[in-house]
N, C-alpha and C. Protein backbone atom coordinates (compact mmCIF):
# COMPACT_ATOMS: atom_id res chain seq x y z
N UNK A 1 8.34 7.07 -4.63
CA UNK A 1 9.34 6.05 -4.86
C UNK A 1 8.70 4.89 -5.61
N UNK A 2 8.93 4.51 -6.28
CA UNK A 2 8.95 2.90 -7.45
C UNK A 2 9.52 1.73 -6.76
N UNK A 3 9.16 0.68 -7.02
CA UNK A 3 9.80 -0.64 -6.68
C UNK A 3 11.59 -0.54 -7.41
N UNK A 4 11.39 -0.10 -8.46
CA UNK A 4 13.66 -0.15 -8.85
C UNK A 4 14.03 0.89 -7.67
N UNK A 5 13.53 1.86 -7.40
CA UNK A 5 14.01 2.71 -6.32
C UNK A 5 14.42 2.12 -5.18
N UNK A 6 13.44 1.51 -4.98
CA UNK A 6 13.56 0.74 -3.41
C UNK A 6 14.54 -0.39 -3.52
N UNK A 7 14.40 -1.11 -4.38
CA UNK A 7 15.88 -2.12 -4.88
C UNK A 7 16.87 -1.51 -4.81
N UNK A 8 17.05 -0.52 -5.17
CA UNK A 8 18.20 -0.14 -5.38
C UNK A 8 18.89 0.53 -4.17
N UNK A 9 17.83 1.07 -3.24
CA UNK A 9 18.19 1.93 -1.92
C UNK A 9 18.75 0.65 -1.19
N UNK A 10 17.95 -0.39 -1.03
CA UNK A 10 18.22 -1.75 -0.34
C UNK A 10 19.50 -2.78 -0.53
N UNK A 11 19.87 -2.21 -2.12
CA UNK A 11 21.19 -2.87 -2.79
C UNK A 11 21.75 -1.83 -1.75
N UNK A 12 22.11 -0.44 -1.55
CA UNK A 12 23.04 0.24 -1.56
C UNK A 12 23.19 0.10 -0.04
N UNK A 13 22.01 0.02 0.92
CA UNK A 13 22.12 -0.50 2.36
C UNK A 13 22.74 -1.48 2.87
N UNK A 14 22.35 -2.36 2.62
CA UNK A 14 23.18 -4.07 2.33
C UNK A 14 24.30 -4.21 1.47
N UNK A 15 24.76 -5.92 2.17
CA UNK A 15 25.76 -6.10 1.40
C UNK A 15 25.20 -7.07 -0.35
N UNK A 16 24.03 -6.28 -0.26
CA UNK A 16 23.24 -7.71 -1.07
C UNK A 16 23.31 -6.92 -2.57
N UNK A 17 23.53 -7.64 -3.91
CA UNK A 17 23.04 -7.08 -4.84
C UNK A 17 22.19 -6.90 -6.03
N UNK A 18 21.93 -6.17 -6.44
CA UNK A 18 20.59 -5.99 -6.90
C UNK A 18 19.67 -6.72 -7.52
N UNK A 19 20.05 -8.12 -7.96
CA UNK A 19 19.39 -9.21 -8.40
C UNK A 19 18.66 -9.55 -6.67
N UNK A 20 19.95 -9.58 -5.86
CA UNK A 20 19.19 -10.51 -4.52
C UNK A 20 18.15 -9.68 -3.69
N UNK A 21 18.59 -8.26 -3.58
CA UNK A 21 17.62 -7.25 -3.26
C UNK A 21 15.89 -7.38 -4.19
N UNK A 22 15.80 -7.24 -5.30
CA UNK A 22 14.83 -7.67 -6.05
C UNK A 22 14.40 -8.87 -5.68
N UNK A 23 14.83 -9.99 -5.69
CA UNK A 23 14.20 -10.97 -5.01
C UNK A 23 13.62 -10.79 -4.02
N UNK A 24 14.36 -10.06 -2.90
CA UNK A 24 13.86 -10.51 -1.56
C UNK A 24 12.54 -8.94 -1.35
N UNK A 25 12.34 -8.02 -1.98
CA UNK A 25 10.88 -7.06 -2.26
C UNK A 25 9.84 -7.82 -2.72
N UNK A 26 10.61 -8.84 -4.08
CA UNK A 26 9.23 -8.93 -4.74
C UNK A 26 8.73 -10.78 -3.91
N UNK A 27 9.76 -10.44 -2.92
CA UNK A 27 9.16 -12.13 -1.92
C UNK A 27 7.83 -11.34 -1.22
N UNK A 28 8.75 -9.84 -0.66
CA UNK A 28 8.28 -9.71 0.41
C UNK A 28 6.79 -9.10 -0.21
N UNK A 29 6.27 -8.70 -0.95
CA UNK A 29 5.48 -8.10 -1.89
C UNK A 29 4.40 -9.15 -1.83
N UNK A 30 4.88 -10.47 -2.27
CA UNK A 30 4.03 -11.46 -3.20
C UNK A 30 3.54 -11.95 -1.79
N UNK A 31 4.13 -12.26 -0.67
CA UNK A 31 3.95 -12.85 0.83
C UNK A 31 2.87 -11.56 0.81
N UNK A 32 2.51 -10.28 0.77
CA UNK A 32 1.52 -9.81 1.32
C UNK A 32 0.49 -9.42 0.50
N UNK A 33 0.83 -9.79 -0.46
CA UNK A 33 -0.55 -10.02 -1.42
C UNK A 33 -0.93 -11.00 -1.30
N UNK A 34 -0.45 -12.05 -0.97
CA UNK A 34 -0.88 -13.63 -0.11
C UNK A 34 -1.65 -13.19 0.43
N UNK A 35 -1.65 -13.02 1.50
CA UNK A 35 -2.12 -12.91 2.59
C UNK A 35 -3.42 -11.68 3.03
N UNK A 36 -3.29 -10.96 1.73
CA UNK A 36 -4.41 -9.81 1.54
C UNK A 36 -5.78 -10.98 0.68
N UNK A 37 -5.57 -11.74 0.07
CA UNK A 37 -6.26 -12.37 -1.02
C UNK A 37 -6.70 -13.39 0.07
N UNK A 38 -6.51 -13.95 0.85
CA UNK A 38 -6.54 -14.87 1.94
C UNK A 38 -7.43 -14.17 2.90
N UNK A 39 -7.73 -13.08 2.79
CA UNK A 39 -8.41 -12.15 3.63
C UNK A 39 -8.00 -11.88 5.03
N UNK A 40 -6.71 -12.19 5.44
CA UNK A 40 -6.05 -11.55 6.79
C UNK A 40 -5.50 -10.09 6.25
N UNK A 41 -4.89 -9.57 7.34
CA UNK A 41 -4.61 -8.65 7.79
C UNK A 41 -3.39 -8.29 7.88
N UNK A 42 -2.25 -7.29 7.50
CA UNK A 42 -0.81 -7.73 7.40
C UNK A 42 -0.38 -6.67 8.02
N UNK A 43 0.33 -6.67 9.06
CA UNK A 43 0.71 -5.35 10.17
C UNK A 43 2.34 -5.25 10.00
N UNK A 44 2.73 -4.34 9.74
CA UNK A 44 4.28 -4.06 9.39
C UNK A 44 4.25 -3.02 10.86
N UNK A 45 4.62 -3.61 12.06
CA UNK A 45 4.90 -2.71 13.29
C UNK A 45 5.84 -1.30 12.80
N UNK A 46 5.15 -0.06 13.06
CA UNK A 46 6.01 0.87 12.68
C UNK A 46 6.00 1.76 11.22
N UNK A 47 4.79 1.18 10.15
CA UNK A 47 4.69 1.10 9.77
C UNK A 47 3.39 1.34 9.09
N UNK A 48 2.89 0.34 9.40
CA UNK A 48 0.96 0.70 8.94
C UNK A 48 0.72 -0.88 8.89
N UNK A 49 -0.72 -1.18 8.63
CA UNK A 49 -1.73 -2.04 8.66
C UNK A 49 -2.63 -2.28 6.97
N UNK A 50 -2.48 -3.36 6.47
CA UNK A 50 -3.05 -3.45 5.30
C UNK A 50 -3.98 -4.10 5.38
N UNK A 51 -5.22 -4.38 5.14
CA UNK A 51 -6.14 -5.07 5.20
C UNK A 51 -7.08 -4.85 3.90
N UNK A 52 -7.94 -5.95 3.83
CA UNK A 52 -9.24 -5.88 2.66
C UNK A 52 -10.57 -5.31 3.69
N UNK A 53 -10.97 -4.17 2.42
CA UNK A 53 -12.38 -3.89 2.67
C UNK A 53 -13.51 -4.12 1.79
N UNK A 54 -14.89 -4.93 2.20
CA UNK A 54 -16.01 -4.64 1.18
C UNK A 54 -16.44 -3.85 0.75
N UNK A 55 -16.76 -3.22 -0.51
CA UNK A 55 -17.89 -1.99 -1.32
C UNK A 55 -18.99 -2.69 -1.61
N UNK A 56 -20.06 -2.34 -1.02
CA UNK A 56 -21.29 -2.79 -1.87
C UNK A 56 -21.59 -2.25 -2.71
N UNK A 57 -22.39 -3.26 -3.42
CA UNK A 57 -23.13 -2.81 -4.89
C UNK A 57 -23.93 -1.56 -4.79
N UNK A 58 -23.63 -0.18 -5.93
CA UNK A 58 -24.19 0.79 -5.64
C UNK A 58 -24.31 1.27 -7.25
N UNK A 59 -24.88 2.14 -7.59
CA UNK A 59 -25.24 3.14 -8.83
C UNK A 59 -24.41 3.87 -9.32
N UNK A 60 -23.66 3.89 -9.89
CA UNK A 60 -22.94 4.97 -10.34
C UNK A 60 -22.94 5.66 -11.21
N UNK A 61 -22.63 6.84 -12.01
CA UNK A 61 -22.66 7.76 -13.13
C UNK A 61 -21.57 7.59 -13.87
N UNK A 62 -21.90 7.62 -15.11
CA UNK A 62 -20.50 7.38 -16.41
C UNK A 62 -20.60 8.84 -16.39
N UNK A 63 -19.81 9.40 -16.39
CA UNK A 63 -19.31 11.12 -16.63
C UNK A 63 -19.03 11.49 -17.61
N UNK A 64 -18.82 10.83 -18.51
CA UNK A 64 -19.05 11.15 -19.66
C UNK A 64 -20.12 11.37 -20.81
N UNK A 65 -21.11 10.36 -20.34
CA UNK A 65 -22.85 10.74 -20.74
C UNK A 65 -23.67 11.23 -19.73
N UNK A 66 -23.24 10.79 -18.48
CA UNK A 66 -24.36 10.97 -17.49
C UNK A 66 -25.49 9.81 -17.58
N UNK A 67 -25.06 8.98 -17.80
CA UNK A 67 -26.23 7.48 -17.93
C UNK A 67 -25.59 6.91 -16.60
N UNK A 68 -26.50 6.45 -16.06
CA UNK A 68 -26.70 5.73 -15.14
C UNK A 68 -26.50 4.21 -15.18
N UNK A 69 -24.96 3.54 -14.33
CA UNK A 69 -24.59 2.30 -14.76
C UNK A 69 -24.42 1.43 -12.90
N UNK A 70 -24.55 0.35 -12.81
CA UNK A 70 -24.57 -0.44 -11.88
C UNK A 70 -23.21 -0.93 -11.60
N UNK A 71 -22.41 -0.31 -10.18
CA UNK A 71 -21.28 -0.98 -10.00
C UNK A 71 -21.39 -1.95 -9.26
N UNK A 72 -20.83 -3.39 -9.72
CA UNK A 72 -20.70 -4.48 -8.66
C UNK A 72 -19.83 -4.15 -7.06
N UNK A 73 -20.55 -5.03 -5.89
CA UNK A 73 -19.83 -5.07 -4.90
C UNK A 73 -18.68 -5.37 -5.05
N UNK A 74 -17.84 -4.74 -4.69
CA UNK A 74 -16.07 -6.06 -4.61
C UNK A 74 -15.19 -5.54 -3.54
N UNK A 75 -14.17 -6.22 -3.14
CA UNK A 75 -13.23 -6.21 -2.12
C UNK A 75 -12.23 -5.23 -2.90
N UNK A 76 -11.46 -4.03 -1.85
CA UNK A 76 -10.49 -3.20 -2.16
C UNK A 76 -9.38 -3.09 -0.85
N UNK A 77 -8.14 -3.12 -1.16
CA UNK A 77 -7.25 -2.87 -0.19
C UNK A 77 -7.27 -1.44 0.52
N UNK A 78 -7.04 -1.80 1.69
CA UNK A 78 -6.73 -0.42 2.62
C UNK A 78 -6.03 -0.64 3.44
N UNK A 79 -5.50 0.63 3.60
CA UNK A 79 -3.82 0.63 4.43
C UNK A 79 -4.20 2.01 5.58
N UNK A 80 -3.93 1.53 6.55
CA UNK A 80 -3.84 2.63 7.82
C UNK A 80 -2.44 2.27 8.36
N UNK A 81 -1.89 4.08 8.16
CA UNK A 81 -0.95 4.39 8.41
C UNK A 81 -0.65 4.13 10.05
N UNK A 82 0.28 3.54 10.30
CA UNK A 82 1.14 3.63 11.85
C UNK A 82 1.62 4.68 12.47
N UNK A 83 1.55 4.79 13.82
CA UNK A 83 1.57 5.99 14.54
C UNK A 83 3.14 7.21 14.00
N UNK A 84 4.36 6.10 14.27
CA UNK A 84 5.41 6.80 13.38
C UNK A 84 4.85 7.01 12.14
N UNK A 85 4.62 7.08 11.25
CA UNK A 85 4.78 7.60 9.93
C UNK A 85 3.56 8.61 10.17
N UNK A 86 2.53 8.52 11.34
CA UNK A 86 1.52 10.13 11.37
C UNK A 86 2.43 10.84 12.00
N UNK A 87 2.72 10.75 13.11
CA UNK A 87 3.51 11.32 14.06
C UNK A 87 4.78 12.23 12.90
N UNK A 88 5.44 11.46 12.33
CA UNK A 88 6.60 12.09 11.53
C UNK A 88 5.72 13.10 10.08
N UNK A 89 4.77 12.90 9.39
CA UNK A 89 4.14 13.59 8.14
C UNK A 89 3.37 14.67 8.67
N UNK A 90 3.20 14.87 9.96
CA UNK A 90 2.39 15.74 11.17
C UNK A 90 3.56 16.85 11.69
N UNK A 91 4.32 16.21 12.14
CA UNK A 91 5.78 17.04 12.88
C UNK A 91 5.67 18.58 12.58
N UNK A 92 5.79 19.40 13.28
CA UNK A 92 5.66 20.61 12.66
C UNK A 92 7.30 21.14 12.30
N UNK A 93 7.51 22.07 11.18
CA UNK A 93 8.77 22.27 10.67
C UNK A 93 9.20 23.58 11.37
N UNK A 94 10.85 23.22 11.18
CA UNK A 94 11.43 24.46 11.98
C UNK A 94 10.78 25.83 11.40
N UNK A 95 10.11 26.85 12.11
CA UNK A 95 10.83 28.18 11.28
C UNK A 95 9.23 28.53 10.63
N UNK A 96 8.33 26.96 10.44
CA UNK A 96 6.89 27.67 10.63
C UNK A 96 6.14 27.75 11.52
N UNK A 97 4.73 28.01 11.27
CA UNK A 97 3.33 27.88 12.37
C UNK A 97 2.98 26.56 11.97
């Protein structure tokens, strides 16, 4: 799914339309990129857990020559999934093993 997808599922849920739906994703969006850059932690109960992780500085290979290049440390987002959404992508289906 895409961000117009989700606008648009959210227009069609609500009585809201699709200008106000768009607004209120890309609030809710920009509020948790806030708050990722801020270095907390953003828990959507039901949902999953977003947080920043460090990479340290390590060596890496260009794959295309095979020369040997130096990647800087830096911060990357990570998301752990919430018990519903394992629980439901886990579920076993009717009719298999």
């Amino acid at each position: 799914m895409i961000k117009s997808e989700l606008i648009s599922k959210l227009a069609e849920q609500t009585r809201l339309n699709k200008a106000d739906a768009e607004r209120v994703i890309s609030t809710v969006f920009n509020e948790i990129s806030k708050a990722l850059i801020q270095g907390n932690r953003v828990e959507l109960r039901g949902f999953g857990v977003l947080s920043v992780r460090s990479r340290q500085a390590r060596t890496g290979r260009n794959p295309k020559t095979g020369q040997t290049v130096s990647v800087a440390a830096k911060k990357v987002p990570f998301f752990k999934a919430g018990k519903c959404i394992n629980e439901a992508l886990n579920k076993p289906k009717k009719g298999k093993k």
